[in-house]
C-alpha atoms as a PDB file:
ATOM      1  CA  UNK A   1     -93.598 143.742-186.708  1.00  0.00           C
ATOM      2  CA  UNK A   2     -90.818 141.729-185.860  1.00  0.00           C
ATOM      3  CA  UNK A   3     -90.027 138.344-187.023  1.00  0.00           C
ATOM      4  CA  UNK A   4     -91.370 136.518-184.044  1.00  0.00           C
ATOM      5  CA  UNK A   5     -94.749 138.635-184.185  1.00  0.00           C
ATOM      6  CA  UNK A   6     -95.073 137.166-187.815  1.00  0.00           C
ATOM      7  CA  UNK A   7     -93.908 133.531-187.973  1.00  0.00           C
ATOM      8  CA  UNK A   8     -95.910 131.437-185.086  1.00  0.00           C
ATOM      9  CA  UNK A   9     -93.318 129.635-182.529  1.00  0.00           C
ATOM     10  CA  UNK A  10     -93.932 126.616-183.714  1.00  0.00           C
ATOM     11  CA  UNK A  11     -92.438 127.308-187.588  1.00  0.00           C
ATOM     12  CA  UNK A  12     -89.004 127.755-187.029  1.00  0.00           C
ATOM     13  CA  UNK A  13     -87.253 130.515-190.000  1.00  0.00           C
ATOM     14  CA  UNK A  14     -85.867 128.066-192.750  1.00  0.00           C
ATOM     15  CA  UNK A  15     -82.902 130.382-193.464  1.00  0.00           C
ATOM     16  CA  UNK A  16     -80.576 130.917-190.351  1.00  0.00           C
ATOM     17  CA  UNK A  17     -78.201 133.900-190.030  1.00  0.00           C
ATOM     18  CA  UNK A  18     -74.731 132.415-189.234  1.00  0.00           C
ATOM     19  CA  UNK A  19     -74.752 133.026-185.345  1.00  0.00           C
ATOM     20  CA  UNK A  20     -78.579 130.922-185.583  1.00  0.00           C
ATOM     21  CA  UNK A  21     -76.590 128.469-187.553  1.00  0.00           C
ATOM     22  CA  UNK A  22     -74.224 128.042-185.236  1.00  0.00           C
ATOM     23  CA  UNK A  23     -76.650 127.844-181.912  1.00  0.00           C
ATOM     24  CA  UNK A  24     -79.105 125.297-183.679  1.00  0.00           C
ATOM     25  CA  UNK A  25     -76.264 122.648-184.291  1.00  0.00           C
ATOM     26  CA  UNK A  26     -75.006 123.914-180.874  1.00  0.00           C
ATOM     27  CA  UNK A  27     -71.560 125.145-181.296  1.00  0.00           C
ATOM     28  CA  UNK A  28     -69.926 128.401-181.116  1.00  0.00           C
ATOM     29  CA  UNK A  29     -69.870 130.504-184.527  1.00  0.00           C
ATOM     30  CA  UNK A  30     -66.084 130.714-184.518  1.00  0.00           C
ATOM     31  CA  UNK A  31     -66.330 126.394-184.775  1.00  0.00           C
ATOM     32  CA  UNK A  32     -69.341 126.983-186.943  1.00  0.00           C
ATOM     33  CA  UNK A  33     -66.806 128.404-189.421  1.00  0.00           C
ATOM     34  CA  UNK A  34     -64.578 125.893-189.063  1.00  0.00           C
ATOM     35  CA  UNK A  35     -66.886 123.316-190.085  1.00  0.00           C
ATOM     36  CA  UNK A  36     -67.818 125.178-193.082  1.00  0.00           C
ATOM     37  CA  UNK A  37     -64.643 125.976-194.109  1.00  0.00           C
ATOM     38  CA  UNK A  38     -63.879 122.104-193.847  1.00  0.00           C
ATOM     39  CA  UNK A  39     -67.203 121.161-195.520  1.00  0.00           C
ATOM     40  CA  UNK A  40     -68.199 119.344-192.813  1.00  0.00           C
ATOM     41  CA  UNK A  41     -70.985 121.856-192.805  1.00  0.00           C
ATOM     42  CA  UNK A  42     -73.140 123.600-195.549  1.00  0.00           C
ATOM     43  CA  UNK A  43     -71.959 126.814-197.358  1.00  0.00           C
ATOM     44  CA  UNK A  44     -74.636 129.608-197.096  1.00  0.00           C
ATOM     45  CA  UNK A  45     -76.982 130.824-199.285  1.00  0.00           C
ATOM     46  CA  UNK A  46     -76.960 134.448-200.849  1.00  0.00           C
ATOM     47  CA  UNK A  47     -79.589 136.932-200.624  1.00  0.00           C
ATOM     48  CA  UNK A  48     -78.343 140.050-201.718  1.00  0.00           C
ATOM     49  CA  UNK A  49     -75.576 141.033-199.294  1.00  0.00           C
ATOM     50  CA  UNK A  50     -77.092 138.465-197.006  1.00  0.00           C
ATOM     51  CA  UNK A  51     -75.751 135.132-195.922  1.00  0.00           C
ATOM     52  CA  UNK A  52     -78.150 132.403-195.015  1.00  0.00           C
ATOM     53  CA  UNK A  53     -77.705 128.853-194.145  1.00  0.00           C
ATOM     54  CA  UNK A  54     -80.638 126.528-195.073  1.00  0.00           C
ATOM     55  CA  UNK A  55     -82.065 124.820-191.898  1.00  0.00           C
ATOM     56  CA  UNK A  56     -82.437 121.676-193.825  1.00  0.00           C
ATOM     57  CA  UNK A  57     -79.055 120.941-195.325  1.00  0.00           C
ATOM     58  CA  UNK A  58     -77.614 121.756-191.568  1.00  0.00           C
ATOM     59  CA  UNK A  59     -80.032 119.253-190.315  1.00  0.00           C
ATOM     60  CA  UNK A  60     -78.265 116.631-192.929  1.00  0.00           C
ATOM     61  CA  UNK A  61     -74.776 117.996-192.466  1.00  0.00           C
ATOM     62  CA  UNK A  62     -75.486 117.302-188.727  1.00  0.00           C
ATOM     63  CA  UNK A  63     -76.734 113.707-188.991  1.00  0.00           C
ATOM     64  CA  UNK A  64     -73.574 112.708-191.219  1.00  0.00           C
ATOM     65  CA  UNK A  65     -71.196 113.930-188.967  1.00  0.00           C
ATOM     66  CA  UNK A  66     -69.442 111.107-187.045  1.00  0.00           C
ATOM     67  CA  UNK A  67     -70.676 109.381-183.793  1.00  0.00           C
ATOM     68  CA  UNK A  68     -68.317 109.195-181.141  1.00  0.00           C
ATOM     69  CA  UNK A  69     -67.983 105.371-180.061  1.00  0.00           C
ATOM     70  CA  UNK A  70     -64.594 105.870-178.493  1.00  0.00           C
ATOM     71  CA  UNK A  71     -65.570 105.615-174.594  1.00  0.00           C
ATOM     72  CA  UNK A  72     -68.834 104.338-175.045  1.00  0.00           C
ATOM     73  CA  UNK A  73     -70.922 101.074-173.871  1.00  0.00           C
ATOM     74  CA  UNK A  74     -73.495  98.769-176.139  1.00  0.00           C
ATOM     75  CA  UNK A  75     -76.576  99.840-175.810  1.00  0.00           C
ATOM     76  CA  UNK A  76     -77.165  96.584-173.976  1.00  0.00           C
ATOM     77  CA  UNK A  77     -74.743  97.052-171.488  1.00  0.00           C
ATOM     78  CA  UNK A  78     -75.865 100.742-170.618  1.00  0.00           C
ATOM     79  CA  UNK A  79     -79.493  99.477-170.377  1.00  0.00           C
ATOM     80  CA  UNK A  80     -79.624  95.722-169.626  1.00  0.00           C
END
C-alpha cells in the first residue's frame, strides 16, 4: 500500500522529506536549503539514514519569518 492508500487526505504526514518541506512553505528546495543553512528554517530530524523535517516546527519557522511592509498599504487604506 502506498502512503496515500494508508493515511486519509485529510491527515497530512507529520514528517516531510526535504523536497515536501520545501513545497509546503512554497519555495524551491535549493532556497529550502538556504533557509536551513541560515536557521531561518528547522534542521531535520534523523531516522536512520533518513532526513525528515517536522511539519510543526516549519509551520513556526514560517510564521516568524518577517512580513514584508515595504510597498504595502494599511489595511484601512486597501479596504476602506
Amino acid at each position: 500500500m502506498s502512503r496515500a492508500e494508508i493515511l486519509p487526505p485529510a491527515l497530512p504526514p507529520r514528517g516531510l522529506s526535504r523536497l515536501m518541506a520545501a513545497a509546503y512553505v512554497g519555495i524551491s528546495a535549493t532556497k529550502f536549503d538556504e533557509l536551513v543553512r541560515d536557521q531561518r528554517m528547522p534542521q531535520p530530524k534523523r531516522v536512520d539514514s533518513r532526513k525528515l523535517w517536522d511539519r510543526y516546527e516549519l509551520d513556526e519557522a514560517f510564521n516568524s519569518l518577517p512580513e514584508d511592509n515595504a510597498d504595502s498599504k494599511a489595511w484601512d487604506e486597501v479596504f476602506p
